[in-house]
Each structure stands twice: as C-alpha cells, then as structure tokens.
PDB file of N, CA and C in Angstrom:
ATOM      1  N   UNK A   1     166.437  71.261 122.244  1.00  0.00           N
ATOM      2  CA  UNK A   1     166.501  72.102 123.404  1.00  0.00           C
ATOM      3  C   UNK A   1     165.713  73.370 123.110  1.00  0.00           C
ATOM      4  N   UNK A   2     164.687  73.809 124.009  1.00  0.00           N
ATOM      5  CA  UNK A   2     164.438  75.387 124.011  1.00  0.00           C
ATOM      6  C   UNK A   2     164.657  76.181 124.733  1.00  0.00           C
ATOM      7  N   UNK A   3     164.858  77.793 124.467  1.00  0.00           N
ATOM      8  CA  UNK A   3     165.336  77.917 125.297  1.00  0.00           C
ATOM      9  C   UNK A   3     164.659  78.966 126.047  1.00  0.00           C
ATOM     10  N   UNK A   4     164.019  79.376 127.151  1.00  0.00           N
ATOM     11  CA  UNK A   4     163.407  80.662 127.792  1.00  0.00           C
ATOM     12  C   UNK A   4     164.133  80.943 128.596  1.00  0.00           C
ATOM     13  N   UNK A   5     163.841  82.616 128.452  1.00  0.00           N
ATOM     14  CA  UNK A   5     165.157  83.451 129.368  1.00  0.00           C
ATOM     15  C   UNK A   5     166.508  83.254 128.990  1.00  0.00           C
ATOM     16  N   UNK A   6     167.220  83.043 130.273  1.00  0.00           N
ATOM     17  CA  UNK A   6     168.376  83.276 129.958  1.00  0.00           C
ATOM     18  C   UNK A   6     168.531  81.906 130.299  1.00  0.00           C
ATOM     19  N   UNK A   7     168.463  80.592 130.393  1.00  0.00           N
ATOM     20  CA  UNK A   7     168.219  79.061 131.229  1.00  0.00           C
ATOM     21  C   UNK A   7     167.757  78.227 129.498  1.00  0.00           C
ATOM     22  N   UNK A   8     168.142  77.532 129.295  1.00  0.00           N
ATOM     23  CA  UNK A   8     167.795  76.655 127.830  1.00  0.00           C
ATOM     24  C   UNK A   8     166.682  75.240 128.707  1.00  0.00           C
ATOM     25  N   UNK A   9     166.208  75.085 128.829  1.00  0.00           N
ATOM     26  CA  UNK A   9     165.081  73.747 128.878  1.00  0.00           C
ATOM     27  C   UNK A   9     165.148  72.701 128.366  1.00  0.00           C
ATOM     28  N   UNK A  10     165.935  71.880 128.850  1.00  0.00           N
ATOM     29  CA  UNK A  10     165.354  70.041 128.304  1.00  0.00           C
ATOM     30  C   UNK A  10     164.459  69.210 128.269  1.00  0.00           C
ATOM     31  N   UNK A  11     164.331  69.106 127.219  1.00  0.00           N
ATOM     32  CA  UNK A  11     162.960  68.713 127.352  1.00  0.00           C
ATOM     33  C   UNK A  11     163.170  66.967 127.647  1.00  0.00           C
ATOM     34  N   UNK A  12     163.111  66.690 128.409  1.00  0.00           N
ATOM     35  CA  UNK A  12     163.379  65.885 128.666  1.00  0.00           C
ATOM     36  C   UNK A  12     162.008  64.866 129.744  1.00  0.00           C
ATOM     37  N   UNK A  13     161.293  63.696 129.126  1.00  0.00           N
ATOM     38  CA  UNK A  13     159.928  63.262 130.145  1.00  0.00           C
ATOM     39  C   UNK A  13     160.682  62.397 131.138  1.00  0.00           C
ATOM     40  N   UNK A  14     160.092  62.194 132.284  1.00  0.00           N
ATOM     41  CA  UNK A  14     160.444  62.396 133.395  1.00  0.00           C
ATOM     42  C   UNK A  14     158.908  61.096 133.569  1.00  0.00           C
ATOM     43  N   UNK A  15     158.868  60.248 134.201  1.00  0.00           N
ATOM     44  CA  UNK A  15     158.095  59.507 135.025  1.00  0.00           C
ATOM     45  C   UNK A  15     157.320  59.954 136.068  1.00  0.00           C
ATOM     46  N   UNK A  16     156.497  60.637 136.540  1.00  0.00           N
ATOM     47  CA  UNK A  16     156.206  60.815 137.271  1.00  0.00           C
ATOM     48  C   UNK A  16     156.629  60.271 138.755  1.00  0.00           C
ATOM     49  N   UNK A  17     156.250  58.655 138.403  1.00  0.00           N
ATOM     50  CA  UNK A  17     156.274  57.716 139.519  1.00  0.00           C
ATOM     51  C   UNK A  17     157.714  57.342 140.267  1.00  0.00           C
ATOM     52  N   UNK A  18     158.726  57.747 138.931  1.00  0.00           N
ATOM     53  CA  UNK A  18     160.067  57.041 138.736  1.00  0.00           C
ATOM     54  C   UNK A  18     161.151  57.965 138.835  1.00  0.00           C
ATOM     55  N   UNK A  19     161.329  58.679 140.557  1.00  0.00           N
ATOM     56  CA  UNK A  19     162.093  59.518 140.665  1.00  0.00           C
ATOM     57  C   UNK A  19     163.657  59.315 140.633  1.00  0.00           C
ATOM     58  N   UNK A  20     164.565  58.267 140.532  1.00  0.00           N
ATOM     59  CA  UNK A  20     165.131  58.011 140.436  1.00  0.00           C
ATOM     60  C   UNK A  20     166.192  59.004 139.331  1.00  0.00           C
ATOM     61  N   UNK A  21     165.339  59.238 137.752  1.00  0.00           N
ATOM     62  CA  UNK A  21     166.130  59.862 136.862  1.00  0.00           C
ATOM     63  C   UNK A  21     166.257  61.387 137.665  1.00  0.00           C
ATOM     64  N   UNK A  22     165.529  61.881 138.295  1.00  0.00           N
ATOM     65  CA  UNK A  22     165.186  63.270 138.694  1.00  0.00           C
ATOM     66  C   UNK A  22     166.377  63.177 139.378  1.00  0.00           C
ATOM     67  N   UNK A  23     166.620  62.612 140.462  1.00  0.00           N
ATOM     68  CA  UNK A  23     167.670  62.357 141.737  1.00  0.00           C
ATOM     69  C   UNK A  23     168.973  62.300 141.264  1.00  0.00           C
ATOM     70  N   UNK A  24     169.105  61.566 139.756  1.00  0.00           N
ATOM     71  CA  UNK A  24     170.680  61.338 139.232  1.00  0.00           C
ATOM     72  C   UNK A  24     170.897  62.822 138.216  1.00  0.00           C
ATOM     73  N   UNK A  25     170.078  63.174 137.827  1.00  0.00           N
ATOM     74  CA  UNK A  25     170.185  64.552 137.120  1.00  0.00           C
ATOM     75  C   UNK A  25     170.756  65.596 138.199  1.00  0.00           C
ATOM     76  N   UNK A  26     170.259  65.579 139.433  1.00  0.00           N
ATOM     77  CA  UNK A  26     170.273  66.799 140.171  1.00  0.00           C
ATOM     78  C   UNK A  26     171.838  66.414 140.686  1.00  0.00           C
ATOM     79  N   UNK A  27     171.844  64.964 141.391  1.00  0.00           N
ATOM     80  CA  UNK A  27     173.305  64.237 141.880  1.00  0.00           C
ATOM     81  C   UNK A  27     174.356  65.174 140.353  1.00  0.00           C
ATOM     82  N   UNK A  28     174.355  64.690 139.156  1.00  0.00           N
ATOM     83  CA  UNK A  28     175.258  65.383 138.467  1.00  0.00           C
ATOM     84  C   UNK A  28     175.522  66.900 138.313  1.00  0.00           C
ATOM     85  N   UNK A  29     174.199  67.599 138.412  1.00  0.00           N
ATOM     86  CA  UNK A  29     174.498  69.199 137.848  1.00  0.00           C
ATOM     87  C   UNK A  29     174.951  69.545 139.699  1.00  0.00           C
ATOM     88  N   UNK A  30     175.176  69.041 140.725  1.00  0.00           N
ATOM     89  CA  UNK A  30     175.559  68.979 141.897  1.00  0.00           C
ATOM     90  C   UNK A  30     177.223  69.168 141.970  1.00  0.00           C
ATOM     91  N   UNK A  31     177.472  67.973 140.919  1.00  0.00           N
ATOM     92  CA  UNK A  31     178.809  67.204 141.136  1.00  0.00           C
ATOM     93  C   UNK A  31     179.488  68.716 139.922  1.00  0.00           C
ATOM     94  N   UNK A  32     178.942  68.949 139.243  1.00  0.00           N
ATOM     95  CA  UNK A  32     179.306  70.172 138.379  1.00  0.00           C
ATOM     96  C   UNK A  32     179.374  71.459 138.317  1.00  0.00           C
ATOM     97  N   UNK A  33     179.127  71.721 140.230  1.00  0.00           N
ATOM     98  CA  UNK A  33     178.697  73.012 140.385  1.00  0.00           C
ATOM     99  C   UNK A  33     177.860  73.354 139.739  1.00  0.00           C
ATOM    100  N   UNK A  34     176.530  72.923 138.870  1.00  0.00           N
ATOM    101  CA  UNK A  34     175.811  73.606 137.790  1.00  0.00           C
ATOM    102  C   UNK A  34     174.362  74.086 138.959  1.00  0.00           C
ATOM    103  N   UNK A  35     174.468  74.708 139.652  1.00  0.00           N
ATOM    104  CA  UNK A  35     173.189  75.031 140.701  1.00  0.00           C
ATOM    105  C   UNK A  35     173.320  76.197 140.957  1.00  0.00           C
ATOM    106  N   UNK A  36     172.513  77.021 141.282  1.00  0.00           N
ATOM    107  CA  UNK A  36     171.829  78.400 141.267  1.00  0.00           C
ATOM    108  C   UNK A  36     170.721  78.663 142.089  1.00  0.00           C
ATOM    109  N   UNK A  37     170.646  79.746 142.827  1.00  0.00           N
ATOM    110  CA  UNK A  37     169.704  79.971 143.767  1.00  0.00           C
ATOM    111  C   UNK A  37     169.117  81.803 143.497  1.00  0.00           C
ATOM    112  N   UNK A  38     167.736  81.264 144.095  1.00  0.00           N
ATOM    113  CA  UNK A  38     166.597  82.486 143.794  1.00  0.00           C
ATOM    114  C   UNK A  38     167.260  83.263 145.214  1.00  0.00           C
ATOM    115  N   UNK A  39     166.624  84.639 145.254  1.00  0.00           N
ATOM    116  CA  UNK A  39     166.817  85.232 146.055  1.00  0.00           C
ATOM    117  C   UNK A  39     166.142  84.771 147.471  1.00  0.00           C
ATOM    118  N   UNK A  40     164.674  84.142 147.062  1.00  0.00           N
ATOM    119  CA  UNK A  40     164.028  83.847 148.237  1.00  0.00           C
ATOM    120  C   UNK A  40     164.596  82.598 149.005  1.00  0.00           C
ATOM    121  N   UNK A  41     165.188  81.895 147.969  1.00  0.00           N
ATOM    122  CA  UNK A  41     166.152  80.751 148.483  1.00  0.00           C
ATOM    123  C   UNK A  41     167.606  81.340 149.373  1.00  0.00           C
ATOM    124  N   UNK A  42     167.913  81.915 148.984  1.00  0.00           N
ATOM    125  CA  UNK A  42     168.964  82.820 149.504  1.00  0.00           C
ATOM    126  C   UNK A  42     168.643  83.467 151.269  1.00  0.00           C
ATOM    127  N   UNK A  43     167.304  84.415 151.096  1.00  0.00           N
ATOM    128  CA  UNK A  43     166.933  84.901 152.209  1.00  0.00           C
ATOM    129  C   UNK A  43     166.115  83.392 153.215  1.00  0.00           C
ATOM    130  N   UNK A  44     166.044  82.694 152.932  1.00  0.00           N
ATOM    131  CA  UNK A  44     165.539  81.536 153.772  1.00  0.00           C
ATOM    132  C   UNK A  44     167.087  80.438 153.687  1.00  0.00           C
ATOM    133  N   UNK A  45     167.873  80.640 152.869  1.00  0.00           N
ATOM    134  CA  UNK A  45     169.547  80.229 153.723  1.00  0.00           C
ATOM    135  C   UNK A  45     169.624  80.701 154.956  1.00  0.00           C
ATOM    136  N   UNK A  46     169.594  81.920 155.096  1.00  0.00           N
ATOM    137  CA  UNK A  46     169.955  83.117 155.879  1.00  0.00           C
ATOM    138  C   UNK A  46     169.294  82.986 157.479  1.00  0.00           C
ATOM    139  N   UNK A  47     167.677  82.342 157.262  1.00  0.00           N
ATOM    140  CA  UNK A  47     166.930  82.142 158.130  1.00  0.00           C
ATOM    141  C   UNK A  47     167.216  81.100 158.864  1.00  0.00           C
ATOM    142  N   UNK A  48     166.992  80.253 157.623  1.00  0.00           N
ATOM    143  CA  UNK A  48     167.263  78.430 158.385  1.00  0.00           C
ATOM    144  C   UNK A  48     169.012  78.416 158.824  1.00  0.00           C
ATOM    145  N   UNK A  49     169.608  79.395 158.562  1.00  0.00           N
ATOM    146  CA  UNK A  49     171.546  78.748 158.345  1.00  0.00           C
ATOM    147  C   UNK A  49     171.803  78.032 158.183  1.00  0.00           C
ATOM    148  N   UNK A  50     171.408  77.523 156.938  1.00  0.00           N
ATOM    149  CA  UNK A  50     172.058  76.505 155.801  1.00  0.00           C
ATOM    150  C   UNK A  50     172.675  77.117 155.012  1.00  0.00           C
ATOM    151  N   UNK A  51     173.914  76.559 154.797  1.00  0.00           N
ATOM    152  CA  UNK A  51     174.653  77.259 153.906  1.00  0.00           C
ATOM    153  C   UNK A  51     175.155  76.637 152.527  1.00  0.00           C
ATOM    154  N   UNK A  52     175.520  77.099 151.274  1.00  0.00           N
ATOM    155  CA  UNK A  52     175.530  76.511 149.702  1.00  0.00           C
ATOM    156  C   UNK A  52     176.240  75.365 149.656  1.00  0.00           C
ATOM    157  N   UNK A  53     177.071  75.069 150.946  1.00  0.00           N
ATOM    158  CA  UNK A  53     177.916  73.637 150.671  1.00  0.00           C
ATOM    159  C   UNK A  53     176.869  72.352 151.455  1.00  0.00           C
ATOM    160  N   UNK A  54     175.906  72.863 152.624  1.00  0.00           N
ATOM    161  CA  UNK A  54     174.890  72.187 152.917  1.00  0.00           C
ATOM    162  C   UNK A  54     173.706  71.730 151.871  1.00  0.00           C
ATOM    163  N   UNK A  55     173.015  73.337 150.941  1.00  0.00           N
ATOM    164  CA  UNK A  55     172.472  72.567 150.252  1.00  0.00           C
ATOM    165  C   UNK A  55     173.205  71.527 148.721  1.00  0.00           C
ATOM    166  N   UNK A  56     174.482  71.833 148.349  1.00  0.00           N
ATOM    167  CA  UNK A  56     174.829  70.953 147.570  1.00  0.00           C
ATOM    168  C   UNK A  56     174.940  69.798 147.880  1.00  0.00           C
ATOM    169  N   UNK A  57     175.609  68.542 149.471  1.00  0.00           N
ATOM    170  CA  UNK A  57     175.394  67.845 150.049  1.00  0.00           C
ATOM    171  C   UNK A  57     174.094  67.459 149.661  1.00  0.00           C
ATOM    172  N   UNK A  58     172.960  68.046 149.979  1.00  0.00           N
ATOM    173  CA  UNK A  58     171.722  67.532 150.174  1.00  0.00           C
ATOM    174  C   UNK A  58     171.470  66.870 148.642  1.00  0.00           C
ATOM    175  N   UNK A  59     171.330  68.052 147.813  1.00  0.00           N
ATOM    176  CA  UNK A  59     171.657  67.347 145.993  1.00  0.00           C
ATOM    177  C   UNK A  59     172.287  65.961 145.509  1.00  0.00           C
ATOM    178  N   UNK A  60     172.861  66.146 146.601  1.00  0.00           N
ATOM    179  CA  UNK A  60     174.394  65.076 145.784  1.00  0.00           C
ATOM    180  C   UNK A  60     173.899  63.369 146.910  1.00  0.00           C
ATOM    181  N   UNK A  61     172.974  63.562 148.088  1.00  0.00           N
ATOM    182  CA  UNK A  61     172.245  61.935 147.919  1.00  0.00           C
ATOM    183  C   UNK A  61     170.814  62.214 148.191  1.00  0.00           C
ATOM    184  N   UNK A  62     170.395  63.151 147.460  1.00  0.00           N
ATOM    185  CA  UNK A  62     169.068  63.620 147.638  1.00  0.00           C
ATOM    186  C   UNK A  62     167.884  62.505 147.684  1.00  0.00           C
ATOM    187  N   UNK A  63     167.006  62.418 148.367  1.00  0.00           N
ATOM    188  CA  UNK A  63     165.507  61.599 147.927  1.00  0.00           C
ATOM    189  C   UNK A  63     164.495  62.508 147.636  1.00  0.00           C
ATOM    190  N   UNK A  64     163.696  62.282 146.381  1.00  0.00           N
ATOM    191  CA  UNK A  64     163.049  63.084 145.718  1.00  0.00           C
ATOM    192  C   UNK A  64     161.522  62.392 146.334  1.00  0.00           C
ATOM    193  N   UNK A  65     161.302  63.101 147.284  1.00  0.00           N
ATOM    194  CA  UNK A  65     159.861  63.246 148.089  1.00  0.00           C
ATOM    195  C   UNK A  65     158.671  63.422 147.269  1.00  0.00           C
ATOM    196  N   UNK A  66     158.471  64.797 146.371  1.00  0.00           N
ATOM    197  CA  UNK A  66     157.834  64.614 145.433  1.00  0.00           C
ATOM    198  C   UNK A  66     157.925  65.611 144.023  1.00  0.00           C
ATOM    199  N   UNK A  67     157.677  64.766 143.149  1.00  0.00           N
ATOM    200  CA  UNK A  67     158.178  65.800 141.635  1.00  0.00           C
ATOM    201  C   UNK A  67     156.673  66.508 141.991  1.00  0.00           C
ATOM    202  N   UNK A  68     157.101  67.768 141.225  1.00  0.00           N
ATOM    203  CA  UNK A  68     155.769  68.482 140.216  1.00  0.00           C
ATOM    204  C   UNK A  68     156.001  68.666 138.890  1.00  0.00           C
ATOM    205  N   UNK A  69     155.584  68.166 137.654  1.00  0.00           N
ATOM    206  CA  UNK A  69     156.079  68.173 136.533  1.00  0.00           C
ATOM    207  C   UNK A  69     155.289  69.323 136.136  1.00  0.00           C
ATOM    208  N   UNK A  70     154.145  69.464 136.141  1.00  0.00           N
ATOM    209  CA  UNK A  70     152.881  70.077 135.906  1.00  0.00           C
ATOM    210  C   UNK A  70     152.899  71.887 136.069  1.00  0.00           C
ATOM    211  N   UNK A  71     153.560  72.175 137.350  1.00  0.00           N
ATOM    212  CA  UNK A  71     153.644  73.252 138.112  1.00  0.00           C
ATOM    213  C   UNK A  71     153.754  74.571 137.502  1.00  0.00           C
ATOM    214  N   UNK A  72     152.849  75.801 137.865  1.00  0.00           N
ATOM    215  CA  UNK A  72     152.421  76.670 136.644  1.00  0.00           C
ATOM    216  C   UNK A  72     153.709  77.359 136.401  1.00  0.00           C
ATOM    217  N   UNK A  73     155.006  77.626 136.858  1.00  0.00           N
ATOM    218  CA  UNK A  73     156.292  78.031 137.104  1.00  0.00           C
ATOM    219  C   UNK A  73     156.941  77.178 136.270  1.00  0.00           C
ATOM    220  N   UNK A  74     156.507  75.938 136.381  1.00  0.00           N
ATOM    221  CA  UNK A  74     157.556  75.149 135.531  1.00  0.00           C
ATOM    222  C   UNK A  74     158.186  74.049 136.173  1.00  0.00           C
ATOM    223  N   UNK A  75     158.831  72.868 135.635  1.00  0.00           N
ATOM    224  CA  UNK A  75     159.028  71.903 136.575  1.00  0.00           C
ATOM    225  C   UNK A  75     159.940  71.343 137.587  1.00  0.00           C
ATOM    226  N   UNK A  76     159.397  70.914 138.442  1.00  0.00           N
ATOM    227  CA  UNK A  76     160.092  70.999 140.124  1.00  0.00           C
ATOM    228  C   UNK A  76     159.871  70.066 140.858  1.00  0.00           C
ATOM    229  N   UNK A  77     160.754  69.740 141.881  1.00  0.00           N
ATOM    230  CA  UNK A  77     160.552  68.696 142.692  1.00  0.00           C
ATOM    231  C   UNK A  77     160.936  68.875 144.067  1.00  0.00           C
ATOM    232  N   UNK A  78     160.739  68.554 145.246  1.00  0.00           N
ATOM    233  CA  UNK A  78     161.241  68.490 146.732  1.00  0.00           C
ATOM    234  C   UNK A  78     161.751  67.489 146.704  1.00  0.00           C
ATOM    235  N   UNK A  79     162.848  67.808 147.583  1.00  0.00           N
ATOM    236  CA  UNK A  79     163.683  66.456 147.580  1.00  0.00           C
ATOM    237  C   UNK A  79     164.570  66.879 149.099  1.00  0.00           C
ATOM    238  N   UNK A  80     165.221  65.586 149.517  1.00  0.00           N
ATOM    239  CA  UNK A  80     165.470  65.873 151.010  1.00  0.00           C
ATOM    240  C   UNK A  80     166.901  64.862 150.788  1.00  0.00           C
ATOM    241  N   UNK A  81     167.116  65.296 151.992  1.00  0.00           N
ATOM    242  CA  UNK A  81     168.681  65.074 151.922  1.00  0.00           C
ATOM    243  C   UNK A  81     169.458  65.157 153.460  1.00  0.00           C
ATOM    244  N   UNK A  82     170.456  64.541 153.787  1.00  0.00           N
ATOM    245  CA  UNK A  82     171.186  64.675 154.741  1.00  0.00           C
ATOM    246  C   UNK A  82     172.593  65.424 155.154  1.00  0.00           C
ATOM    247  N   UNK A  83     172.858  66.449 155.508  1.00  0.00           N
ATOM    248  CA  UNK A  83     174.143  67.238 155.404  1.00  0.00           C
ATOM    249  C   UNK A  83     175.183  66.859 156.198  1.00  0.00           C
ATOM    250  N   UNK A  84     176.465  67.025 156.247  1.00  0.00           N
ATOM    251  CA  UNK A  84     177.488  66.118 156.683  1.00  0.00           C
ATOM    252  C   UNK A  84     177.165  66.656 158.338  1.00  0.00           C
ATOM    253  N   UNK A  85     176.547  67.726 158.563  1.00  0.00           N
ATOM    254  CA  UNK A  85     176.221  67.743 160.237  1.00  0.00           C
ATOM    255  C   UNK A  85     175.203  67.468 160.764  1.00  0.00           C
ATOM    256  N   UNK A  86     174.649  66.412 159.918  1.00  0.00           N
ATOM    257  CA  UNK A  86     173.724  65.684 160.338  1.00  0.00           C
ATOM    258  C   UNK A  86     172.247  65.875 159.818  1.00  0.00           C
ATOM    259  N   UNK A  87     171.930  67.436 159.702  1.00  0.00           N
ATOM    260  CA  UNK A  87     170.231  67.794 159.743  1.00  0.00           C
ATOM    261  C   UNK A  87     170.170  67.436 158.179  1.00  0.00           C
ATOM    262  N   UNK A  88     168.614  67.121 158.598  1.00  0.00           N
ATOM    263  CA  UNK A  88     167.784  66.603 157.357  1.00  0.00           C
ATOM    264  C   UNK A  88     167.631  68.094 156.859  1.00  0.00           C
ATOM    265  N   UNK A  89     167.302  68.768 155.228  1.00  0.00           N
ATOM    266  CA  UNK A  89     167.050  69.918 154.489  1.00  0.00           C
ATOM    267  C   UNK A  89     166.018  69.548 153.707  1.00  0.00           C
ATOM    268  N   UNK A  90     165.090  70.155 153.214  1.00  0.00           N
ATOM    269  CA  UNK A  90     164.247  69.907 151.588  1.00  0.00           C
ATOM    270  C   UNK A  90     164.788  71.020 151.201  1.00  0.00           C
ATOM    271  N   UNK A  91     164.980  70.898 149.739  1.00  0.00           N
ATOM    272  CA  UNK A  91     165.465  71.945 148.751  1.00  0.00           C
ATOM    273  C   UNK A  91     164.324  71.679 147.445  1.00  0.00           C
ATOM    274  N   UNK A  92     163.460  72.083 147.532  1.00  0.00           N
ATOM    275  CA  UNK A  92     162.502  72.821 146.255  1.00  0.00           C
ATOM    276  C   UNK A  92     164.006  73.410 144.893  1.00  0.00           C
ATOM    277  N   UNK A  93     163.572  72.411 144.147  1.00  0.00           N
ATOM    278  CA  UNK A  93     164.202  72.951 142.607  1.00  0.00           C
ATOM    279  C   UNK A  93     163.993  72.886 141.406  1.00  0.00           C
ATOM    280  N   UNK A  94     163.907  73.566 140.009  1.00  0.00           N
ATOM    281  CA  UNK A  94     163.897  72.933 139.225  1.00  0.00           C
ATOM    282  C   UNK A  94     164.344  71.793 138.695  1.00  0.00           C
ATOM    283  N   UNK A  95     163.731  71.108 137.614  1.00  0.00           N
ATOM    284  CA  UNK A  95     163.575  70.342 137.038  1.00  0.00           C
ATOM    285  C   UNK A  95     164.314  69.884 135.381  1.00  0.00           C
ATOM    286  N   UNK A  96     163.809  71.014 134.770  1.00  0.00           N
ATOM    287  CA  UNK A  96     164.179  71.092 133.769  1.00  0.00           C
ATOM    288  C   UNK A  96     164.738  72.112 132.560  1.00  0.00           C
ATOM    289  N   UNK A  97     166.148  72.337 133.500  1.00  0.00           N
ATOM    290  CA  UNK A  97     167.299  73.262 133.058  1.00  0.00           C
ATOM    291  C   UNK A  97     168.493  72.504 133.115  1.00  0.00           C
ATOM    292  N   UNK A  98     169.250  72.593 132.334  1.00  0.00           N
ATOM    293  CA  UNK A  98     171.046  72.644 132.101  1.00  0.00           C
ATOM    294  C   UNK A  98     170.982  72.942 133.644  1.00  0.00           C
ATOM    295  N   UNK A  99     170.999  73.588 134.637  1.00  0.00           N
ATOM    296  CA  UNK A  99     171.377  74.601 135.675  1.00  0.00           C
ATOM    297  C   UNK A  99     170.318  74.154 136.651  1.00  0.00           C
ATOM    298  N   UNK A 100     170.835  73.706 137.996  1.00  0.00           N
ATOM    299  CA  UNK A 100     169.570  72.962 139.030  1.00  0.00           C
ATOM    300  C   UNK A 100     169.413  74.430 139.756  1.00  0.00           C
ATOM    301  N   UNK A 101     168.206  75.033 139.481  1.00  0.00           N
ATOM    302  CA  UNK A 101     167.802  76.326 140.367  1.00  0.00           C
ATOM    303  C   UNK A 101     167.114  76.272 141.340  1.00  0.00           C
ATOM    304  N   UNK A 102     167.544  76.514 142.341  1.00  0.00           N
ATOM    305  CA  UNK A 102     166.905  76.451 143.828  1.00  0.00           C
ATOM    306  C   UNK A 102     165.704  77.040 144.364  1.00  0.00           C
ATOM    307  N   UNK A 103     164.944  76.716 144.359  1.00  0.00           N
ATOM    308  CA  UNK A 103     163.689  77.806 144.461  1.00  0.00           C
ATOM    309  C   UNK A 103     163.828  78.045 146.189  1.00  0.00           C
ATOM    310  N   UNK A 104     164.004  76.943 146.988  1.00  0.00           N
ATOM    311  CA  UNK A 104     163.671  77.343 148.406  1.00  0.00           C
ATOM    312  C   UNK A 104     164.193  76.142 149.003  1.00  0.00           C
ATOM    313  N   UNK A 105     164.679  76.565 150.678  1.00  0.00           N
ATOM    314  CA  UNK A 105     165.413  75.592 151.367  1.00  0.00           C
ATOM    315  C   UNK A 105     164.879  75.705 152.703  1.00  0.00           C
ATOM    316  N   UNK A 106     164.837  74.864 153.449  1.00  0.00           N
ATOM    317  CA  UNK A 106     164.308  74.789 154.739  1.00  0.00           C
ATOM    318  C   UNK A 106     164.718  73.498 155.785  1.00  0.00           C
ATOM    319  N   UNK A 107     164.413  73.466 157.131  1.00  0.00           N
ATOM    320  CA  UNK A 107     164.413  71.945 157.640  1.00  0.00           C
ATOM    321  C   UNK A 107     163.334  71.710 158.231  1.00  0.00           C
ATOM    322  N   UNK A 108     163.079  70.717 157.506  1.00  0.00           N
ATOM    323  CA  UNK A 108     161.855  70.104 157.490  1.00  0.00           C
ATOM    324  C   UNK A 108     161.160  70.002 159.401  1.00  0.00           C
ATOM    325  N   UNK A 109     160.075  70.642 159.799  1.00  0.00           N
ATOM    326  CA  UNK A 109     159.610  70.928 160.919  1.00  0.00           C
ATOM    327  C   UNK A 109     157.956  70.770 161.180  1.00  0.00           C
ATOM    328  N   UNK A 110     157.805  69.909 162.708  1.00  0.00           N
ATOM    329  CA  UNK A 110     156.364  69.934 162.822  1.00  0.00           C
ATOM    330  C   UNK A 110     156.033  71.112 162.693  1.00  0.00           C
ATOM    331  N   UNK A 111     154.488  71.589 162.465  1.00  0.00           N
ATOM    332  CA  UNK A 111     153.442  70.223 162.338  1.00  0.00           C
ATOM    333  C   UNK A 111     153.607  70.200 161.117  1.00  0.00           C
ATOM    334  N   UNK A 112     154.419  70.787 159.944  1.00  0.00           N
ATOM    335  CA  UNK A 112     154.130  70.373 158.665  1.00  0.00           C
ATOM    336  C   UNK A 112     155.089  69.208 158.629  1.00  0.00           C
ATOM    337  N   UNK A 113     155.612  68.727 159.129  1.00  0.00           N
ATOM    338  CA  UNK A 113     156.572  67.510 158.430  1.00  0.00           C
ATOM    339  C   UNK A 113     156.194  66.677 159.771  1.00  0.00           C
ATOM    340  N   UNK A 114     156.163  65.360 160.064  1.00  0.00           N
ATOM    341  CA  UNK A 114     156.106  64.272 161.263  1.00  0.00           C
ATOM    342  C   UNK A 114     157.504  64.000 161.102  1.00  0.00           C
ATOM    343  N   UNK A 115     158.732  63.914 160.150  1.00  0.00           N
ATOM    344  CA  UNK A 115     159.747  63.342 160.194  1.00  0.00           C
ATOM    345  C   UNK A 115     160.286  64.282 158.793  1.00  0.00           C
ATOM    346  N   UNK A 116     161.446  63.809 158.754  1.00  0.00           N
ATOM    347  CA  UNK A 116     162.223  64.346 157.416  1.00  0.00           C
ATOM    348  C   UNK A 116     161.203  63.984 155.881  1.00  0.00           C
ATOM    349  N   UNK A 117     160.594  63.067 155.957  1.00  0.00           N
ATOM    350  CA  UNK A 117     159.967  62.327 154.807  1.00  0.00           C
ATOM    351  C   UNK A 117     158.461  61.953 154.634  1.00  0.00           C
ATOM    352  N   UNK A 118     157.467  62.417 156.014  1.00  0.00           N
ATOM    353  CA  UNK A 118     156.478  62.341 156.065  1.00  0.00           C
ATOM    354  C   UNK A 118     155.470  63.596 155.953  1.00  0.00           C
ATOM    355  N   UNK A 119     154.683  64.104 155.178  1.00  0.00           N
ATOM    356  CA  UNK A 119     154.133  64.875 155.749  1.00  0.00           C
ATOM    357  C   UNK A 119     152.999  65.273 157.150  1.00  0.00           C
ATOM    358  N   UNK A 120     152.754  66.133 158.200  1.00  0.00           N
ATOM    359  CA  UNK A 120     152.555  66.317 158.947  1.00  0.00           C
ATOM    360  C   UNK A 120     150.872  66.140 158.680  1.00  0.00           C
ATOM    361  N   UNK A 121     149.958  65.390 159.779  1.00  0.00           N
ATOM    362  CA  UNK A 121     147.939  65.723 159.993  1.00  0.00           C
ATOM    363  C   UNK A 121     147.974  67.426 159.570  1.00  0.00           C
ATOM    364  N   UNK A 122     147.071  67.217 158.517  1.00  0.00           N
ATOM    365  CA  UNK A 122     146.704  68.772 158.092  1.00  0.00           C
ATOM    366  C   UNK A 122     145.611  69.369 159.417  1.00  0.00           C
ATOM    367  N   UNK A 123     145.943  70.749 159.990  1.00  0.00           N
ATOM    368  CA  UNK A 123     144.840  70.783 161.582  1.00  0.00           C
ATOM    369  C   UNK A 123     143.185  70.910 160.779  1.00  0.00           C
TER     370      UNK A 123
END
C-alpha cells in the first residue's frame, strides 16, 4: 500500500476492459459507508438535489460507463446508477483508495447524454 495525503492507495491493476472488479469495489466501500465527497461534488448535490443516500444507491448497483485509469488526478471512473426514485445519476469517483471519493454528481442530460448510458452527437 502507498500512501499520499491523508487517503493510502491500492495499488491494485484494474482491466481496463473489465469493469466489473471496479463496480464490486465501489458496491463494497458503499455497503461500508467508506465514501467521501469533494466540495464540488457537494455544491453540484445542491444543484442537481441529489442527496448522499441517492448517491450511495447509485454505488451500490452502479454500471461503470467508463474507467480512467490513466487520469492526471489519479484514478477514476463514471459510473451510473438508478436511485430508489427512479432517476438515473453518474457519479465520477475515485478508483484507487481504501475510501470511494466522489469527485462529481449529476443526471445525466441532453445533448451531452442521448440516454442514461449513451453519450450525446458532439455539435
């Protein structure tokens, strides 16, 4: 384990192709309360009114749309999800922490999205 900041890092490889492990990692640190949110995630709760028991829902049967392993921040994935009142969410999060940190939450909306899972014709 290493550790930067105050967050320890697993190093842990990840498939690119094979989101599945990503989805059961996030499903557990979900089921553990182990999740944490940025401020900008916070002020776009606030916007969208989604609230922390919506985005945990979304975590807990998330589909991981797409990883970024690469990402100059560090690694992350979008992933989408259904909340018990129905609306589809993406929740942008890390990857690879003890602690699933929320970078940003939203519902997914034309023209950038065609559906919960598609992305939208770039104009």
């Amino acid at each position: 384990m290493q550790t930067r900041g105050f967050y320890s890092t697993i190093m842990v490889e990840f498939n690119i192709h094979n989101h599945e492990p990503i989805a059961a990692r996030l499903r557990q640190q979900a089921e553990a309360d182990a999740i944490r949110i940025t401020v900008h995630c916070h002020q776009e709760m606030v916007e969208e009114d989604i609230c922390f028991d919506e985005v945990r829902e979304v975590l807990l049967n998330a589909a991981i749309l797409e990883n970024y392993p690469e990402h100059k921040r560090g690694p992350c994935c979008l992933s989408c999800g259904k909340t018990l009142r129905g609306r589809y969410v993406h929740v942008v999060c890390t990857t690879a922490f003890e602690l699933t940190i929320i970078i940003t939450v939203y519902e997914p909306k034309p023209p950038k999205w065609a559906d919960p899972f598609t992305r939208g014709k770039p104009e």
